[in-house]
Every structure is written in C-alpha cells, then in structure tokens.
PDB file of N, CA and C in Angstrom:
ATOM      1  N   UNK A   1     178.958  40.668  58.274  1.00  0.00           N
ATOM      2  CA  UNK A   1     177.949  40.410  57.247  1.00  0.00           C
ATOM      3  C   UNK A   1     178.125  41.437  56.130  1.00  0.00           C
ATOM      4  N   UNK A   2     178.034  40.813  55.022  1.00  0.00           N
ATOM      5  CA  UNK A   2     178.164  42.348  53.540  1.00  0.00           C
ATOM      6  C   UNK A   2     176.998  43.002  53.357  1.00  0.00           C
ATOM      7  N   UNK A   3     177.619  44.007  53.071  1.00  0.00           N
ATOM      8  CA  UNK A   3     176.789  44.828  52.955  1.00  0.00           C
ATOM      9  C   UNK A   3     175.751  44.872  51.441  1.00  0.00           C
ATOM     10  N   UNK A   4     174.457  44.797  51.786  1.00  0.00           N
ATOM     11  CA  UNK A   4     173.221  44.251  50.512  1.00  0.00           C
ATOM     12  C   UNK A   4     173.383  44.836  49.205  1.00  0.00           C
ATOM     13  N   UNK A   5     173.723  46.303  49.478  1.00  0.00           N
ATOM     14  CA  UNK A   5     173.537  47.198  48.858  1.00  0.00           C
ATOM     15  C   UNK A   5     174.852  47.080  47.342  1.00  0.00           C
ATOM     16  N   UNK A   6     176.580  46.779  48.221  1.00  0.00           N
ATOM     17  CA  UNK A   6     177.510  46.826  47.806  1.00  0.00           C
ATOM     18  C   UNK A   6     177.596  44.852  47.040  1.00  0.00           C
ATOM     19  N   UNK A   7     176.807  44.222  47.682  1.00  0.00           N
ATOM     20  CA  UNK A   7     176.815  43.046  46.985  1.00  0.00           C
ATOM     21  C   UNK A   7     175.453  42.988  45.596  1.00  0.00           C
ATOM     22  N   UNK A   8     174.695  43.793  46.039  1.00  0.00           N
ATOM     23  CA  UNK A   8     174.226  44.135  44.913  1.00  0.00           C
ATOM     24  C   UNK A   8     174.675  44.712  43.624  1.00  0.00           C
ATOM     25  N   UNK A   9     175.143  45.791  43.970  1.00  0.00           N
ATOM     26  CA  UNK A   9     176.460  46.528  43.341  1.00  0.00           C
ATOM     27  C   UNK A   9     177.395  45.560  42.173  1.00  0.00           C
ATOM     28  N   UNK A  10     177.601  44.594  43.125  1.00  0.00           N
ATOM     29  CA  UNK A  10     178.696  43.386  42.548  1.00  0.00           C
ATOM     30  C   UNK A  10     178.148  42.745  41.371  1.00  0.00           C
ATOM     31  N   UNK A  11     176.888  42.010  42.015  1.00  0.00           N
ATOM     32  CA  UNK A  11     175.924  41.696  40.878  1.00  0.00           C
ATOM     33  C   UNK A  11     175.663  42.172  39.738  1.00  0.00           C
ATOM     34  N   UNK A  12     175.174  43.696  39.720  1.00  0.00           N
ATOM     35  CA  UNK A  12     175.119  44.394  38.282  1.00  0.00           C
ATOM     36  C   UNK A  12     176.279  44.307  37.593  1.00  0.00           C
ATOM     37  N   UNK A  13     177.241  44.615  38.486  1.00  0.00           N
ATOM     38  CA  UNK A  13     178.904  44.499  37.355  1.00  0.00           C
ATOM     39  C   UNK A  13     178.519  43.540  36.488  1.00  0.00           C
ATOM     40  N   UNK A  14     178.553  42.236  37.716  1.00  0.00           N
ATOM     41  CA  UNK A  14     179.139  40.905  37.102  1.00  0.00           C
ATOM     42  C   UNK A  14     178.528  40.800  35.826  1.00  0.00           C
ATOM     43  N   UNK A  15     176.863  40.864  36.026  1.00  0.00           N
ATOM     44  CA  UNK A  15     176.198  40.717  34.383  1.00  0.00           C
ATOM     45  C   UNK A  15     176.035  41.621  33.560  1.00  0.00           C
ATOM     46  N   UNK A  16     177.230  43.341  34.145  1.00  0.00           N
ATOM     47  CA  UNK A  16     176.837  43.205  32.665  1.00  0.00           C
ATOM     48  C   UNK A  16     178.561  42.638  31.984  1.00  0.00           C
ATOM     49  N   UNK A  17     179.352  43.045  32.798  1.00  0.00           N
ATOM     50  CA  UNK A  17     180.601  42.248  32.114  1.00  0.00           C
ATOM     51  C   UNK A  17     180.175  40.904  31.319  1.00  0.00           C
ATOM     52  N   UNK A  18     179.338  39.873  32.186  1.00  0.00           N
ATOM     53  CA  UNK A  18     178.776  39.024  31.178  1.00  0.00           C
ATOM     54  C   UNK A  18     178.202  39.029  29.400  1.00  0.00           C
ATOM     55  N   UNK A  19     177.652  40.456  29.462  1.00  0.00           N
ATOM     56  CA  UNK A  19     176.764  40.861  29.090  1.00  0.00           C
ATOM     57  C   UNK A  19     177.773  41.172  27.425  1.00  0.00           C
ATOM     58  N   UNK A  20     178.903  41.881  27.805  1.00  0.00           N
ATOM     59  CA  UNK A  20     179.953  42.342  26.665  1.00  0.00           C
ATOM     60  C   UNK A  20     180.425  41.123  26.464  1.00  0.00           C
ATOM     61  N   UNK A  21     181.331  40.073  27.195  1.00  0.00           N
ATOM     62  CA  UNK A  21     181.660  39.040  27.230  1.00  0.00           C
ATOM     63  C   UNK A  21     180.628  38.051  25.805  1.00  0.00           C
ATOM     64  N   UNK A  22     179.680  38.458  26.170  1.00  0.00           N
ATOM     65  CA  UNK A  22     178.554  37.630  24.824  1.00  0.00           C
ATOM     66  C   UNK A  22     178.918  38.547  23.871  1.00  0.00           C
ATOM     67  N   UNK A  23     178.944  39.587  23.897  1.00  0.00           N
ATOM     68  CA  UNK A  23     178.726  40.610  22.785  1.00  0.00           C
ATOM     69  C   UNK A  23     180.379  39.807  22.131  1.00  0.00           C
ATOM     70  N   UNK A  24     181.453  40.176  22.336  1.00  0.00           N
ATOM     71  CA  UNK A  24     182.739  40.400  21.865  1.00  0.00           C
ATOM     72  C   UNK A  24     182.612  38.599  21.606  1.00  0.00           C
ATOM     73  N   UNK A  25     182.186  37.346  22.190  1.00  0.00           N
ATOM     74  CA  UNK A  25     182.449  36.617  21.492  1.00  0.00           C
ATOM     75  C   UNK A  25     181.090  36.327  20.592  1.00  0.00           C
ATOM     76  N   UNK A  26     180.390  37.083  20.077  1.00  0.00           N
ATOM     77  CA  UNK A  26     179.764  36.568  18.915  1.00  0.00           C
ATOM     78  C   UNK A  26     179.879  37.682  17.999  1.00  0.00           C
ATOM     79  N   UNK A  27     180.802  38.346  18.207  1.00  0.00           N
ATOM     80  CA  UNK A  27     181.091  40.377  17.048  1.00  0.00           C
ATOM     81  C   UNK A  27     179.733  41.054  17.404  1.00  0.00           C
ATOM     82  N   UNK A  28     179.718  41.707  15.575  1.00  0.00           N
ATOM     83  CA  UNK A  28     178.714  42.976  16.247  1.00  0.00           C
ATOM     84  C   UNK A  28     177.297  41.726  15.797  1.00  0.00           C
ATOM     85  N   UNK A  29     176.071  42.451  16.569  1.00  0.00           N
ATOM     86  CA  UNK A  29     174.820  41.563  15.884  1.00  0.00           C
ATOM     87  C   UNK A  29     174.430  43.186  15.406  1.00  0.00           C
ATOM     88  N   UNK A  30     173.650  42.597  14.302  1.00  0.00           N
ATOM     89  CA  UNK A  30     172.916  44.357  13.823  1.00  0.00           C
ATOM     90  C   UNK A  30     171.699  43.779  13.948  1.00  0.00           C
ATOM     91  N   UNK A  31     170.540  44.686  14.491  1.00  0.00           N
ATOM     92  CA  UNK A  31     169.384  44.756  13.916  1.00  0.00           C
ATOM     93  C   UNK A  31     168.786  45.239  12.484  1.00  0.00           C
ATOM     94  N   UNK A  32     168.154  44.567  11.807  1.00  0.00           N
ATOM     95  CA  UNK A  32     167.552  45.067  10.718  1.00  0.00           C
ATOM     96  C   UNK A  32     165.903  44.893  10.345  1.00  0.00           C
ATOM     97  N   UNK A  33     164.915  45.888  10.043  1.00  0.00           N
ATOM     98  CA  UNK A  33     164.037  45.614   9.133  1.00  0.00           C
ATOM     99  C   UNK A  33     163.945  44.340   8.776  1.00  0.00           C
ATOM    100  N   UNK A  34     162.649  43.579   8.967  1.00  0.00           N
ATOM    101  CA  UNK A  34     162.539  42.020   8.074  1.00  0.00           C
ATOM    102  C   UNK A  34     163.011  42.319   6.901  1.00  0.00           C
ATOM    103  N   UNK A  35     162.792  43.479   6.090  1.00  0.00           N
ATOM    104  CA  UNK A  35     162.487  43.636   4.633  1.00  0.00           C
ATOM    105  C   UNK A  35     164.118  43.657   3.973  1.00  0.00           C
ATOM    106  N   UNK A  36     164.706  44.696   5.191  1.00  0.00           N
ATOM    107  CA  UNK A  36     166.154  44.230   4.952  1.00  0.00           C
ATOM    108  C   UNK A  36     166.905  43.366   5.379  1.00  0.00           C
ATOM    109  N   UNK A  37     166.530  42.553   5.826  1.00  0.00           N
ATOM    110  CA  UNK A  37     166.997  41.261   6.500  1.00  0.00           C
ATOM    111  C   UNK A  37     166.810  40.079   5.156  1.00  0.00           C
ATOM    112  N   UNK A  38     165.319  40.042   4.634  1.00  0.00           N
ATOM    113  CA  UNK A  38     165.275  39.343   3.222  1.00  0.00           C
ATOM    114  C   UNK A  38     166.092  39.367   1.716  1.00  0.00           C
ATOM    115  N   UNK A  39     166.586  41.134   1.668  1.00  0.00           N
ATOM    116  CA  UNK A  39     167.644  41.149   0.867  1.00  0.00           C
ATOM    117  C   UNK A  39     168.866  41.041   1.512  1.00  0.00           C
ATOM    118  N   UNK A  40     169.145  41.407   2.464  1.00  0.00           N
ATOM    119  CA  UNK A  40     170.411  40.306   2.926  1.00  0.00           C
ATOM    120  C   UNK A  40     170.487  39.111   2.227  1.00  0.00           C
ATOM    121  N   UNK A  41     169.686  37.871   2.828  1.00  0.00           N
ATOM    122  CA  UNK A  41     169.675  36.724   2.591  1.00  0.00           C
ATOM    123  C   UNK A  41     169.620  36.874   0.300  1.00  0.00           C
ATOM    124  N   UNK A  42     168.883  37.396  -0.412  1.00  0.00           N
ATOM    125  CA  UNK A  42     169.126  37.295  -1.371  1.00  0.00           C
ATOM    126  C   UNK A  42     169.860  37.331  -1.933  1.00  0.00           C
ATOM    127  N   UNK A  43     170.882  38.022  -1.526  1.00  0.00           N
ATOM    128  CA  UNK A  43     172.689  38.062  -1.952  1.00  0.00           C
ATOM    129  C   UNK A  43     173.374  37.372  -1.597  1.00  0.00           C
ATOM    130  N   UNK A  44     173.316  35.999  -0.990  1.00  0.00           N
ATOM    131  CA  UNK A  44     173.528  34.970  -0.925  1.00  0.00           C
ATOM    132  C   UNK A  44     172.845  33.774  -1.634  1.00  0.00           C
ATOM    133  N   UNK A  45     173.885  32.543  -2.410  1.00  0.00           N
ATOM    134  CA  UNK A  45     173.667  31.845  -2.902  1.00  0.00           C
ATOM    135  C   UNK A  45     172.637  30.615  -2.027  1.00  0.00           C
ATOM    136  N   UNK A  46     173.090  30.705  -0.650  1.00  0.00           N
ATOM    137  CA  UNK A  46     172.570  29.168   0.192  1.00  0.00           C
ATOM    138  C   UNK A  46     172.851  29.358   1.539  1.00  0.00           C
ATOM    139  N   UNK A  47     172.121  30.759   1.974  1.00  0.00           N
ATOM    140  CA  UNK A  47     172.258  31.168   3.103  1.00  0.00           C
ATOM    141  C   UNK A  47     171.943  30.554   4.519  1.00  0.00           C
ATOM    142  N   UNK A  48     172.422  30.770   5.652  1.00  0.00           N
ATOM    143  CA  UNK A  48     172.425  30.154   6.563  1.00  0.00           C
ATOM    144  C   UNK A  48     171.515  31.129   7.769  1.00  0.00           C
ATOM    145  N   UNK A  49     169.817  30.576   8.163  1.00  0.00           N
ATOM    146  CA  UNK A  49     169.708  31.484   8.975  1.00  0.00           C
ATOM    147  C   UNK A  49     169.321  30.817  10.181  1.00  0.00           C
ATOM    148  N   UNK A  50     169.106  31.012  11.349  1.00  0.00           N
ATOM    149  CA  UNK A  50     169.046  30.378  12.771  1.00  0.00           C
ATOM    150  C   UNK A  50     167.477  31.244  12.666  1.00  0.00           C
ATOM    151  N   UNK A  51     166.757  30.178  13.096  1.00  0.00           N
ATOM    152  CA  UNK A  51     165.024  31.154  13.531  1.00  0.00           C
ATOM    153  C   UNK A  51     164.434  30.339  15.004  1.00  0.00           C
ATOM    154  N   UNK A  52     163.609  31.066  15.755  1.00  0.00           N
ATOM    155  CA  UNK A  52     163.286  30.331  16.404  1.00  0.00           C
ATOM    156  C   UNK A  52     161.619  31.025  17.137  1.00  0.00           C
ATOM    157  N   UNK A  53     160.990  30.465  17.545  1.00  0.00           N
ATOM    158  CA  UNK A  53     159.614  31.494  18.128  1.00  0.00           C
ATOM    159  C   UNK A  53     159.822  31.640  19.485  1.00  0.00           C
ATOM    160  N   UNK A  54     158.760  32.352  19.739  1.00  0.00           N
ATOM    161  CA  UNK A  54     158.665  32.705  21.009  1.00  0.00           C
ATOM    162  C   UNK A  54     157.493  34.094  21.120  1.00  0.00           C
ATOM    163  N   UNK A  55     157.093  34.451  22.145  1.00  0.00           N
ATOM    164  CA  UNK A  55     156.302  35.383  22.816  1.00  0.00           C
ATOM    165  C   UNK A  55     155.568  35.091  23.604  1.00  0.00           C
ATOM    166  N   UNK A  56     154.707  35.751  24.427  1.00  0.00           N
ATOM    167  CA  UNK A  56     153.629  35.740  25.294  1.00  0.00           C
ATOM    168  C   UNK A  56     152.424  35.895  24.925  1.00  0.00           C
ATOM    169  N   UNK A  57     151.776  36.531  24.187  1.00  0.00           N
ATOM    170  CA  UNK A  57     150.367  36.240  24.057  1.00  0.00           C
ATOM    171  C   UNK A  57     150.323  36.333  22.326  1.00  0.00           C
ATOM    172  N   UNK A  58     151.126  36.802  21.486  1.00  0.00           N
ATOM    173  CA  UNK A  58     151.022  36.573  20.285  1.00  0.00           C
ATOM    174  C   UNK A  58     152.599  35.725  20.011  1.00  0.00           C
ATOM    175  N   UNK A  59     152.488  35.581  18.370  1.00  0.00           N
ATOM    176  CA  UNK A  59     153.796  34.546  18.719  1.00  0.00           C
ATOM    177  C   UNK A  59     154.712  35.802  17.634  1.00  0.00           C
ATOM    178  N   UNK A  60     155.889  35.325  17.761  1.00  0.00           N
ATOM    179  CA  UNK A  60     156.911  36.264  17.438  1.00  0.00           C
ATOM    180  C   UNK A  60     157.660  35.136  16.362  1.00  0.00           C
ATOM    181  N   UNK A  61     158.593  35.477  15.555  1.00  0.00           N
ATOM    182  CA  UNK A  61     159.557  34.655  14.700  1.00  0.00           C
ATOM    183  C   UNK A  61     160.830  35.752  14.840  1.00  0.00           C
ATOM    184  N   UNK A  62     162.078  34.604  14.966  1.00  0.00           N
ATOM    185  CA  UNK A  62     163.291  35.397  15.017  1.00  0.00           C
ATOM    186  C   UNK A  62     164.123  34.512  14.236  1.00  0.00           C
ATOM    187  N   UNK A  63     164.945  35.287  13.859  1.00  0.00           N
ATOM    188  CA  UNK A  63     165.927  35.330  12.675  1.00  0.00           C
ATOM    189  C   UNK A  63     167.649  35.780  13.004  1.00  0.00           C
ATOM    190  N   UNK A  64     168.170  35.074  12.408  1.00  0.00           N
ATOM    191  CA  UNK A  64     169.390  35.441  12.537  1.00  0.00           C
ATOM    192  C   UNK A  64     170.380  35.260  11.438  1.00  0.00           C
ATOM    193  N   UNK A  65     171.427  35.636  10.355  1.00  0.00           N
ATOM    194  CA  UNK A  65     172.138  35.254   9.617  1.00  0.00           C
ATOM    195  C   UNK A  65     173.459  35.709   9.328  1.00  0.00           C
ATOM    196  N   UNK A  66     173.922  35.228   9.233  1.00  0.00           N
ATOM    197  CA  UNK A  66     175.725  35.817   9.214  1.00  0.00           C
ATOM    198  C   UNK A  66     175.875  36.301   7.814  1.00  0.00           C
ATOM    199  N   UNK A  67     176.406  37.529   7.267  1.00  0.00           N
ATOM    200  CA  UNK A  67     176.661  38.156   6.272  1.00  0.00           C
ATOM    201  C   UNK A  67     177.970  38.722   6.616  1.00  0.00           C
ATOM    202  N   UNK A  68     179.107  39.072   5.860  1.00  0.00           N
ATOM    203  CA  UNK A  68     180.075  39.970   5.601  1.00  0.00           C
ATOM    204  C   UNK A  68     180.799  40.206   6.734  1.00  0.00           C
ATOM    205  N   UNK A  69     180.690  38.339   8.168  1.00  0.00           N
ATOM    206  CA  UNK A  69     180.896  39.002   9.168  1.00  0.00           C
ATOM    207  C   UNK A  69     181.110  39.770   9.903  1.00  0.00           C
ATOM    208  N   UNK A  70     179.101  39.748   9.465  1.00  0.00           N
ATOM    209  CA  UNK A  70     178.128  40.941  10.853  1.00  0.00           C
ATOM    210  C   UNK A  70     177.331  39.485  10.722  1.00  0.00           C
ATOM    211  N   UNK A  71     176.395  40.028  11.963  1.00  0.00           N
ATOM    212  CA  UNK A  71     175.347  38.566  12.281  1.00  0.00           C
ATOM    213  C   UNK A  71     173.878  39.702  12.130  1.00  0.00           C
ATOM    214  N   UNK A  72     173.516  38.963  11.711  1.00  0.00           N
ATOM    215  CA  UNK A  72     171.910  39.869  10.954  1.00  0.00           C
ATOM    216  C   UNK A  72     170.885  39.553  11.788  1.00  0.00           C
ATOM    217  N   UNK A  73     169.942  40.315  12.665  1.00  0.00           N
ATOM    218  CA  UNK A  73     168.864  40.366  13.308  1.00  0.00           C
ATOM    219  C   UNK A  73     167.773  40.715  12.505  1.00  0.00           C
ATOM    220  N   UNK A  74     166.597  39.902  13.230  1.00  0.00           N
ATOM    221  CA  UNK A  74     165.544  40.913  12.782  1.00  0.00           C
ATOM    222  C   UNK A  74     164.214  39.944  13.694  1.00  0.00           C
ATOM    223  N   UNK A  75     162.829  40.323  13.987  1.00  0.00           N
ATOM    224  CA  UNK A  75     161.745  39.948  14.272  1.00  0.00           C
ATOM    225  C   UNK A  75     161.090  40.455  13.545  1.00  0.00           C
ATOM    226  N   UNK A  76     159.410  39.058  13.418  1.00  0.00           N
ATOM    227  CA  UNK A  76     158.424  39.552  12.901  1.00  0.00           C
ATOM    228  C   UNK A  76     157.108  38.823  13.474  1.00  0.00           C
ATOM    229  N   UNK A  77     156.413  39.666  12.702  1.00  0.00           N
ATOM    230  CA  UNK A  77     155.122  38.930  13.657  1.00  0.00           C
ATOM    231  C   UNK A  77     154.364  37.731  12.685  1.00  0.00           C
ATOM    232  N   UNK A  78     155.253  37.745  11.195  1.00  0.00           N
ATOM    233  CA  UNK A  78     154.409  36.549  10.504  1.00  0.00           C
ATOM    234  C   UNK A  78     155.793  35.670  10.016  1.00  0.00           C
ATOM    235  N   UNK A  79     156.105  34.610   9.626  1.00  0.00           N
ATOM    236  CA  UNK A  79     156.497  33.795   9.159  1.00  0.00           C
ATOM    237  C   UNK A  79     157.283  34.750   7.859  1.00  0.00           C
ATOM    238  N   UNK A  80     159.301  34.932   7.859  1.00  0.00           N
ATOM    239  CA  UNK A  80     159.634  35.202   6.538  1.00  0.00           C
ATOM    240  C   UNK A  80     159.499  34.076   5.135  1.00  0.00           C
ATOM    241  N   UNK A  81     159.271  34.741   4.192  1.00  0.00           N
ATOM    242  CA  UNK A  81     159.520  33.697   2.790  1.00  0.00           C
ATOM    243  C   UNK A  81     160.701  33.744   2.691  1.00  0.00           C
ATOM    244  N   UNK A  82     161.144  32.733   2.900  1.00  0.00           N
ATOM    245  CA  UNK A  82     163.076  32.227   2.750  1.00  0.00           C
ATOM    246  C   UNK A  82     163.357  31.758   1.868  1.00  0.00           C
ATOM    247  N   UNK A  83     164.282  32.464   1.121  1.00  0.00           N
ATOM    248  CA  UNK A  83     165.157  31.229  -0.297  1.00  0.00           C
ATOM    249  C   UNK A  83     165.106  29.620  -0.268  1.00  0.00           C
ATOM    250  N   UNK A  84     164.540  29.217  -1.305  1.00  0.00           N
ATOM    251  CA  UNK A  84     164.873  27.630  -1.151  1.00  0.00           C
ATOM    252  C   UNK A  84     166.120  27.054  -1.065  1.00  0.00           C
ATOM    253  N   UNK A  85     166.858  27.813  -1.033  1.00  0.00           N
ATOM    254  CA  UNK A  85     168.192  27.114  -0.998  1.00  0.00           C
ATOM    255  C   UNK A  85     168.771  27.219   0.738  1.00  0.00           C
ATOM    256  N   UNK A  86     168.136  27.911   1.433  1.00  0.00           N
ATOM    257  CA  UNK A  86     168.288  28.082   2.634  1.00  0.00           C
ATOM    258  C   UNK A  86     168.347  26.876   3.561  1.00  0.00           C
ATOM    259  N   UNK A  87     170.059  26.873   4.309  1.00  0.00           N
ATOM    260  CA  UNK A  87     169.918  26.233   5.192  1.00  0.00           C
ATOM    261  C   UNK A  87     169.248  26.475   6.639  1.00  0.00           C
ATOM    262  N   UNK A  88     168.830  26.282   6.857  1.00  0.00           N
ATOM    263  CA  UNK A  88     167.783  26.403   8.290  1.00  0.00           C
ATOM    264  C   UNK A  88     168.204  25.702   9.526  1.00  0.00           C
ATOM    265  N   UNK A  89     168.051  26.464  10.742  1.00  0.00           N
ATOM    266  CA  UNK A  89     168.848  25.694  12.320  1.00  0.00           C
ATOM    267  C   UNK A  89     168.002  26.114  13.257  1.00  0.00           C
ATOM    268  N   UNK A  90     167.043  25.329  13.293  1.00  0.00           N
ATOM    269  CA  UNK A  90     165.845  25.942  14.157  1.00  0.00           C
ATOM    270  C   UNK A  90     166.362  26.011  15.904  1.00  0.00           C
ATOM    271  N   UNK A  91     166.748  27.029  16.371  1.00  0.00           N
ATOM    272  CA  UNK A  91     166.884  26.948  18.061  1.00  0.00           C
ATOM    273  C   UNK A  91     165.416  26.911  18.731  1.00  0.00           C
ATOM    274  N   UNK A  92     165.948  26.627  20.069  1.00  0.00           N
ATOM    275  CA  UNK A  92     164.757  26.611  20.934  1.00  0.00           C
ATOM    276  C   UNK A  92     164.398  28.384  21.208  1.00  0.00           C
ATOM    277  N   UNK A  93     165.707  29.361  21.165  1.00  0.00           N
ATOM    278  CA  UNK A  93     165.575  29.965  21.592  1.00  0.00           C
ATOM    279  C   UNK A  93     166.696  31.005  21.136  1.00  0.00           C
ATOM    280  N   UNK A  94     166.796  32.323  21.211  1.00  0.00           N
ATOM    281  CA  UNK A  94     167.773  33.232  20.585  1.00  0.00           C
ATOM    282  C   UNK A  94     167.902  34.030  21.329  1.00  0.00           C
ATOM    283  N   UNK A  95     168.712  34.981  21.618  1.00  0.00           N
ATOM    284  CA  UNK A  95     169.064  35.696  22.944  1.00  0.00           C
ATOM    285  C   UNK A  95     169.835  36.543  22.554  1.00  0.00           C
ATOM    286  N   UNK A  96     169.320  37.639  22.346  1.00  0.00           N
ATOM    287  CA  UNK A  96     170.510  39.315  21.844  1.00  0.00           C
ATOM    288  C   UNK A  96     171.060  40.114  23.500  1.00  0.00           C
ATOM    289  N   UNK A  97     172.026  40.233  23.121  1.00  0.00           N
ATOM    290  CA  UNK A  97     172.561  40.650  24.421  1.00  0.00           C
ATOM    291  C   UNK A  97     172.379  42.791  23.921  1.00  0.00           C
ATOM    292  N   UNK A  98     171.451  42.871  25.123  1.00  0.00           N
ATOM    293  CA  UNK A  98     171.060  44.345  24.996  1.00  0.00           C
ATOM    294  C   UNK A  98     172.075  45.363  25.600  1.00  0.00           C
TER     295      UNK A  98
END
C-alpha cells in the first residue's frame, strides 16, 4: 500500500507543475490598479478585454486585456467605464494561476 504522506507529496508536485504549465502557456499576466488597467485600454484604438463576475457575498468584476504582449489584470468592486470601441468576451469565469 503507498505511502499517504509520499502520495500526497506527488499531488502537490503535480499541481503545481500544472500550475507553471498555465503560467508559460498564457506568458506573463500582470496585475494592475483598475486605474491603470483603464489607461492601458486607452492606448488602444479597439481594445480587446475578457470580464467576467464573481464573489461570495459582494460581487467582484474581472478584467483582462492583452497589451504589448503582457495580458493585463485587474479587479474591482464596481463596474469599469470601457471605451466604446471595445470589444468585449464575457467568460463565465477567469482564473489567474497564483
């Protein structure tokens, strides 16, 4: 029988190797400030951002946008004002690998 401890062991590897595995195929993600996350997007003509909600007892908005391939993070607790020219890709869900 294996041993709990050493198959446990195994487990942590595995996810976090998973864990880089996400990282290296989506590059670096940066976190940013909403505030700098909005001039991001202004230096773009018809920017592209992925948002999606989520939280537990208040609601959260998340953001995502590709610039200067880097991928742009950010949360907030109210709704950003987005360029009208913004294309928008609403996910169910967004997932930063920590």
């Amino acid at each position: 029988m294996p041993n709990s401890a050493a198959a446990g062991a195994g487990a942590s590897v595995a996810a976090q190797e998973a864990i880089a595995n996400a990282i290296r195929a989506s590059g670096a993600i940066v976190s940013v400030e909403p505030r700098d996350f909005e001039a991001i997007l202004r230096k773009t003509e018809a920017p592209l951002v992925v948002t999606a909600q989520g939280g537990v007892f208040t609601t959260k908005y998340y953001y995502l946008t590709p610039y200067k391939g880097l991928i742009f993070y950010t949360r907030t607790e109210t709704p950003l004002l987005l360029p009208p020219k913004t294309e928008l890709i609403a996910a169910r869900k967004i997932w930063i690998p920590s």
